[in-house]
Protein backbone atom coordinates (compact mmCIF):
# COMPACT_ATOMS: atom_id res chain seq x y z
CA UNK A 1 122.99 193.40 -94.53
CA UNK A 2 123.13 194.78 -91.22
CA UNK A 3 123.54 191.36 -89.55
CA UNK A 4 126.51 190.52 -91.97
CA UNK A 5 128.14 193.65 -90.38
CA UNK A 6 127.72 192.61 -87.32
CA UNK A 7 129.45 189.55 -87.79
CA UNK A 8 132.14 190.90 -89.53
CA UNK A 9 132.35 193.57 -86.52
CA UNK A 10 132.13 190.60 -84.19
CA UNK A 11 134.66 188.99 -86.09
CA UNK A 12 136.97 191.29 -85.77
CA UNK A 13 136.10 192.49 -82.04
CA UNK A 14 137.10 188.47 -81.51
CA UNK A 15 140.31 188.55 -83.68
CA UNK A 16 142.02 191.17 -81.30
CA UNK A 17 140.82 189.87 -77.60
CA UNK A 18 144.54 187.97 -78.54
CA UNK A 19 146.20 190.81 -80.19
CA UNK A 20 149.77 191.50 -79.26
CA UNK A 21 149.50 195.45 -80.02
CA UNK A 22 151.33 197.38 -77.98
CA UNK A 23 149.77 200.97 -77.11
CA UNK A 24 152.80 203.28 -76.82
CA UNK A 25 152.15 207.13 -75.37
CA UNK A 26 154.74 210.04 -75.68
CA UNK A 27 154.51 212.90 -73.59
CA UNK A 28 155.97 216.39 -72.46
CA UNK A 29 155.32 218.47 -69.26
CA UNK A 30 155.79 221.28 -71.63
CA UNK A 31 156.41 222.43 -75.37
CA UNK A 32 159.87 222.58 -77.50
CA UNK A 33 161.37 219.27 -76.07
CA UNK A 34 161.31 217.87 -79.06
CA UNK A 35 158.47 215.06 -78.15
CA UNK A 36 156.89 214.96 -81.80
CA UNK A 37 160.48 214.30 -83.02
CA UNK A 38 161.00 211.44 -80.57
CA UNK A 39 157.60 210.11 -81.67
CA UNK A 40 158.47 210.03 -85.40
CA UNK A 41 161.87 208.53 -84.59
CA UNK A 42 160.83 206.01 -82.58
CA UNK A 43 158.33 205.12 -85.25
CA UNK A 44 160.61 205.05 -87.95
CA UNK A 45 163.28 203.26 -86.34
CA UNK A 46 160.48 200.32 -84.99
CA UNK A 47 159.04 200.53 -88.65
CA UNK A 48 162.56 199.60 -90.04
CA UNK A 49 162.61 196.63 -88.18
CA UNK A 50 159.62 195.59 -89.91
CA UNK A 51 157.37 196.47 -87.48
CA UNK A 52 153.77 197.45 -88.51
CA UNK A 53 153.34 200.83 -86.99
CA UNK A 54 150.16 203.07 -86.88
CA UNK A 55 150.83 206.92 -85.56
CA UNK A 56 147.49 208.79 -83.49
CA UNK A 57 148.58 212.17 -83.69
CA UNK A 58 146.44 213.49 -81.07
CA UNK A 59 148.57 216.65 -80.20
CA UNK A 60 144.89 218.71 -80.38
CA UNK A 61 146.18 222.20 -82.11
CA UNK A 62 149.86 221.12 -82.89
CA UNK A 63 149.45 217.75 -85.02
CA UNK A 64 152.91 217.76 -87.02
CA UNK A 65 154.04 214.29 -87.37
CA UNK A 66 153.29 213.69 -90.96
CA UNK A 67 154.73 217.14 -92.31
CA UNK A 68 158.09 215.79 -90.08
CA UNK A 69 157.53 212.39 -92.00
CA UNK A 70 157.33 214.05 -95.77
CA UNK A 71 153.17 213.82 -95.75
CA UNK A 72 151.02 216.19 -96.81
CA UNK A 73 147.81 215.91 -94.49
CA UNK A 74 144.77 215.42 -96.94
CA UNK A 75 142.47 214.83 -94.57
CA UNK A 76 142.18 214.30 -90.92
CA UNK A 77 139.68 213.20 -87.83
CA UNK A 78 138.32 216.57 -87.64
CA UNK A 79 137.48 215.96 -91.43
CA UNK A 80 135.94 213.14 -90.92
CA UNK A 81 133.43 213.94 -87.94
CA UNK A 82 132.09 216.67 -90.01
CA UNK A 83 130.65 214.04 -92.09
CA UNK A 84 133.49 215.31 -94.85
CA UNK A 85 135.14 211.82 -95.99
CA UNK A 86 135.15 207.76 -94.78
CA UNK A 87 137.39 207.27 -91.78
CA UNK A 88 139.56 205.27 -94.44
CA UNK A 89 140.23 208.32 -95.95
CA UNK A 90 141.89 210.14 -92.62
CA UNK A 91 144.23 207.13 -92.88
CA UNK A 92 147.90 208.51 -94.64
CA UNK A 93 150.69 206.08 -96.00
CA UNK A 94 154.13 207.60 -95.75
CA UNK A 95 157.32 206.16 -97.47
CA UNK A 96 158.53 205.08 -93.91
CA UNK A 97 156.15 202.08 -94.06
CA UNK A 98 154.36 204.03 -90.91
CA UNK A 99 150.24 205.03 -91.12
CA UNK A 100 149.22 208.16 -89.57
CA UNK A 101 146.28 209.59 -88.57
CA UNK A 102 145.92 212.97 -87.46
CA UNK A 103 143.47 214.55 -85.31
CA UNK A 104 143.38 217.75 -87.31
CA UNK A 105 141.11 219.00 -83.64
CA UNK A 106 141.34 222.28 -81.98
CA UNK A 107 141.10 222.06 -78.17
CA UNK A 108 137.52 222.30 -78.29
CA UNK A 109 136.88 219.68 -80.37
CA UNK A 110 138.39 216.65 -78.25
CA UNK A 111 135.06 216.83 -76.31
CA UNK A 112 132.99 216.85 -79.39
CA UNK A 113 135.21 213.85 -80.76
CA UNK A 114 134.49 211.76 -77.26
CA UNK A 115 131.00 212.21 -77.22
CA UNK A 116 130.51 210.91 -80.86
CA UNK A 117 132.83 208.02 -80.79
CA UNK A 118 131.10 205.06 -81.28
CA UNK A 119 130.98 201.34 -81.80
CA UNK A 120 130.83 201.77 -85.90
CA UNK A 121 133.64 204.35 -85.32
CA UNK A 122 135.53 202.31 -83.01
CA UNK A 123 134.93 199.11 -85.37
CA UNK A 124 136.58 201.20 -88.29
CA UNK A 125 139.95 202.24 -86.10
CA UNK A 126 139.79 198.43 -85.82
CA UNK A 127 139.96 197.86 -89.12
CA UNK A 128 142.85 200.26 -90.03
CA UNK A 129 144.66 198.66 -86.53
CA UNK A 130 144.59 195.10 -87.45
CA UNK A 131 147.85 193.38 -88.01
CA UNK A 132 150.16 196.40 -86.10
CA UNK A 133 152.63 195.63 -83.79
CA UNK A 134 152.50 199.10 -82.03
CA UNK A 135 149.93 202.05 -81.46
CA UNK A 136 152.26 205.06 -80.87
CA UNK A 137 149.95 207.88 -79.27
CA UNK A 138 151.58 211.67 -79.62
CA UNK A 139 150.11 213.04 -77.30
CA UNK A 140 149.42 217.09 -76.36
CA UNK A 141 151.84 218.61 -73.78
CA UNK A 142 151.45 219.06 -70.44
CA UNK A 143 148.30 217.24 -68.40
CA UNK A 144 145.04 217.60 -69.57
CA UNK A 145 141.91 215.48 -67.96
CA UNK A 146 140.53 214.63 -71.16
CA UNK A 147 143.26 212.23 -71.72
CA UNK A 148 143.25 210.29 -68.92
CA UNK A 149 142.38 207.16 -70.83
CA UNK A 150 145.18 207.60 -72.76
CA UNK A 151 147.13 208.06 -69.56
CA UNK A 152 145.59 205.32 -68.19
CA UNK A 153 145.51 202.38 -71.08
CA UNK A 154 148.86 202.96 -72.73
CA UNK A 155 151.44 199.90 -72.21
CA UNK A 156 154.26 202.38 -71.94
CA UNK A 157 154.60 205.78 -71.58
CA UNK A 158 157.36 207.99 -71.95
CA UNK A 159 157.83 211.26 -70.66
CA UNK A 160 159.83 213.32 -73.19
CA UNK A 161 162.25 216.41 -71.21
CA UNK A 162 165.17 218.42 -71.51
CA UNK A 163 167.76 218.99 -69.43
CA UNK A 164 166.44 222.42 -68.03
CA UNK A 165 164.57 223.70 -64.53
CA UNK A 166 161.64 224.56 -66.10
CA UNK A 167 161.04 221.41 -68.57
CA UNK A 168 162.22 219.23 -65.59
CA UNK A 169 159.86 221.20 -63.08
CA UNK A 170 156.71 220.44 -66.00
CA UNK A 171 157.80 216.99 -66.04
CA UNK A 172 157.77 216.21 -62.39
CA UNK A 173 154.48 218.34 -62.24
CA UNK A 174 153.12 215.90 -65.14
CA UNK A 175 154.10 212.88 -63.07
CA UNK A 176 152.70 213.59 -60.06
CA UNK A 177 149.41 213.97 -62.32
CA UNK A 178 149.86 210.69 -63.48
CA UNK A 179 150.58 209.00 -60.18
CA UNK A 180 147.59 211.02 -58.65
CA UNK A 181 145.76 209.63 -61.49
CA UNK A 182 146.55 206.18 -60.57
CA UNK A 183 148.25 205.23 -64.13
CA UNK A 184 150.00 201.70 -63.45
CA UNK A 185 152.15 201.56 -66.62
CA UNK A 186 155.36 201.71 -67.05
CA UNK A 187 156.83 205.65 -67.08
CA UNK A 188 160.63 206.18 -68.62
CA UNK A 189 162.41 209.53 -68.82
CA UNK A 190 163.46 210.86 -72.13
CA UNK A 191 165.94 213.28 -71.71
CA UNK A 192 166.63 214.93 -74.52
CA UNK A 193 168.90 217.36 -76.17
CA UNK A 194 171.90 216.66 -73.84
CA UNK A 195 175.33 218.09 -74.13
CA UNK A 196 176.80 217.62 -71.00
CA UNK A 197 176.76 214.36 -69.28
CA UNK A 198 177.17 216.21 -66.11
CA UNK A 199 173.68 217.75 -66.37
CA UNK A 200 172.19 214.16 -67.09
CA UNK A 201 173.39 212.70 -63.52
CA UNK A 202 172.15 216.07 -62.30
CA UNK A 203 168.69 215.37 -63.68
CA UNK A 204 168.54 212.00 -62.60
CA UNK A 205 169.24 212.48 -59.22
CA UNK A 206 167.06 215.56 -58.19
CA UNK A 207 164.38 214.12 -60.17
CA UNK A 208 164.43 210.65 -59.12
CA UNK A 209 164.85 211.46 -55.46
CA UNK A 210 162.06 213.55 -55.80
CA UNK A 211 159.65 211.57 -57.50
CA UNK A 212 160.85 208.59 -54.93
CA UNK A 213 160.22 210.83 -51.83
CA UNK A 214 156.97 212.79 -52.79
CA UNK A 215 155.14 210.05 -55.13
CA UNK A 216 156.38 206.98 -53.85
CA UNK A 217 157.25 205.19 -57.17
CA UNK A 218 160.48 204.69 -59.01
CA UNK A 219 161.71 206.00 -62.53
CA UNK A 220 161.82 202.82 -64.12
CA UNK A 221 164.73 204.20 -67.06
CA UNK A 222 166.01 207.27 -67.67
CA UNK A 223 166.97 207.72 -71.89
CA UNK A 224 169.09 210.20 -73.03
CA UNK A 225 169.17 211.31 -76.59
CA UNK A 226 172.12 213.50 -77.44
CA UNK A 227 171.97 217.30 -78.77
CA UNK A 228 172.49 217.00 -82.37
CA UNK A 229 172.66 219.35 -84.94
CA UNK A 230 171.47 217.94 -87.66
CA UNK A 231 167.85 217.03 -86.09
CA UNK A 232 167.05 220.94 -88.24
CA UNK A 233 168.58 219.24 -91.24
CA UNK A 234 165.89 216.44 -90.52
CA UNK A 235 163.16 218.80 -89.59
CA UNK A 236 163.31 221.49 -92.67
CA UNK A 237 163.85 217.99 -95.37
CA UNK A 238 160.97 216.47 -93.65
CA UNK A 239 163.25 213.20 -93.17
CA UNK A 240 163.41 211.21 -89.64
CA UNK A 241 167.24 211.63 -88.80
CA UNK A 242 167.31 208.09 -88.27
CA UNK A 243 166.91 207.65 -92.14
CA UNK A 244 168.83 210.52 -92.83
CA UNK A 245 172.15 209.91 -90.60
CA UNK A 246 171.75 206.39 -89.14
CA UNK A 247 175.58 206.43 -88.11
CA UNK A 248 174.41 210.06 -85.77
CA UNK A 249 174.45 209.46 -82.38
CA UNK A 250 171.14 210.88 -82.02
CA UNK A 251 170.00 207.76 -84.02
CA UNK A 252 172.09 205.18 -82.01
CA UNK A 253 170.17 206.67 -79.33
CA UNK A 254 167.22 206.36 -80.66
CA UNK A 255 167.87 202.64 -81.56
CA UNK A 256 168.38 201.97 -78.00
CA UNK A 257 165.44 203.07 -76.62
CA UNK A 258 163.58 201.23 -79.92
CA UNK A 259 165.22 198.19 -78.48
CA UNK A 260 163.97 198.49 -75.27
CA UNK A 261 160.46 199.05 -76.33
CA UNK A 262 160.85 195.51 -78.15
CA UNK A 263 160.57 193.60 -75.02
CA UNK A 264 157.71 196.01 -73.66
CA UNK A 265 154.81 193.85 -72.08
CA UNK A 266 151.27 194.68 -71.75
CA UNK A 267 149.79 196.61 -68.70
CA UNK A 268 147.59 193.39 -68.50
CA UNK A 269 147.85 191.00 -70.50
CA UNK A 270 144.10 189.66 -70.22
CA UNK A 271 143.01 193.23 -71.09
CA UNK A 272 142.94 192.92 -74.80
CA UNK A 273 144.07 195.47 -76.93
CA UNK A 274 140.52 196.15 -78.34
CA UNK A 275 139.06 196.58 -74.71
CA UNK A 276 141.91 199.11 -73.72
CA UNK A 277 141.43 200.89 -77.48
CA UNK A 278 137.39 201.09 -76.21
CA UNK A 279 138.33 202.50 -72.95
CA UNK A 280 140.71 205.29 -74.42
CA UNK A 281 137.98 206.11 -76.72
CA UNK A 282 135.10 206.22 -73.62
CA UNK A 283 133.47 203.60 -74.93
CA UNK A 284 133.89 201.29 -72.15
CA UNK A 285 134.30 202.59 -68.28
């Protein structure tokens, strides 16, 4: 019995040294940008172009994206490594054609969740991530060492602002991090909630100039995602505003910045998606 495992395990190791998944990582330099928003957008926008989307809430403390996608969370990682339920069973369907799994983890448990990830774990997340077209990470604010894989193995990340000193001081604090850190994938700006387009080329200049003079690297894209009132309307019905007002301009932005992730290539492309899933997990150094 054990030997037909393997084989299936091998199998299925095999199956994704080809895989086209894209891993996709949102982040913030700080809280209240609105980056879990952008996350469930983004998802929900991809899924509606019948792309198969799984969502790794790994915001350890603040994992919201399935009460912002109508689902209840029945049970979650932090469930699971307690011996609680199967990892099938962390797995939620929403009505948005999007799976989620949520971390359910306080801070202190990331460490704990590391350490016991293992090949029979990692063979499982294989199992729920065959066929998707896109791994989108939510991942916590601000920089935190224990993520580095994440940092390091994502396809594309972006970094998820507002048009405000202090979120725009976090952010350039997170990217010099990440360039310290040596991550090699593309990084876009997000900037969100904008109401003036004055305070956009404002944003763009003093932070691009910066990050060109002091890091050495380009922005590859600045997004902007306009202010719009009805992302509360969306947030207290537990709808993605691109569902609930497609026509909003919040949503055409949105769409735009789906588009663009469309044509997103991997960091590598002979580092399989398996390989990079291993490394994110500490499997593999």
């Amino acid at each position: 019995m054990k030997n037909l495992y393997e084989d299936q395990a091998n199998g299925l190791r095999k199956e994704f040294v080809n895989s086209d998944t894209k891993i996709i990582s949102v982040l913030s330099g700080k809280g209240g940008v609105g980056k879990s928003i952008f996350a469930v957008n983004i998802a929900a926008k991809l899924a509606s172009y019948n792309k198969k989307i799984l969502l790794f809430d790994s915001d350890a403390g603040f994992a919201n994206a399935s009460i912002l996608l109508g689902s209840n969370v029945k049970y979650t990682l932090s469930d699971y490594m307690k011996g609680k339920v199967s990892f099938l069973e962390c797995v939620q369907e929403t009505s948005y054609g999007i799976k989620i799994i949520s971390t359910g983890f306080d801070f202190n448990d990331w460490k704990i969740f590391q350490n016991s990830f293992n090949n029979g774990i990692f063979d499982e997340f294989l199992i729920v991530s065959k066929e998707i077209d896109y791994l989108i990470i939510d991942v916590g604010a601000g920089y935190s060492e224990k993520l580095n894989n994440f940092y390091l193995n994502s396809d594309k990340i972006f970094l998820v602002t507002i048009p405000e000193p202090t979120a725009v001081v976090n952010a350039y604090s997170l990217l010099k991090a990440l360039s310290f850190l040596g991550v090699k994938s593309e990084i876009d700006i997000v900037l969100n909630m904008v109401k003036d387009k004055e305070e956009v080329e404002n944003v763009k200049s003093v932070l691009g100039e910066t990050v060109k003079r002091f890091l050495n690297r380009n922005i590859e894209e600045f997004y902007e995602i306009s202010y719009d009132s009805n992302v509360h309307i969306s947030v207290k019905s537990q709808v993605p505003l691109v569902y609930l007002k497609e026509t909003s301009k919040f949503s055409k932005d949105i769409k735009k910045i789906a588009d663009s992730i469309l044509n997103i290539k991997t960091i590598n492309e002979n580092f399989s998606f398996s390989k990079r899933l291993k490394k994110i997990f500490g499997i593999e150094n």
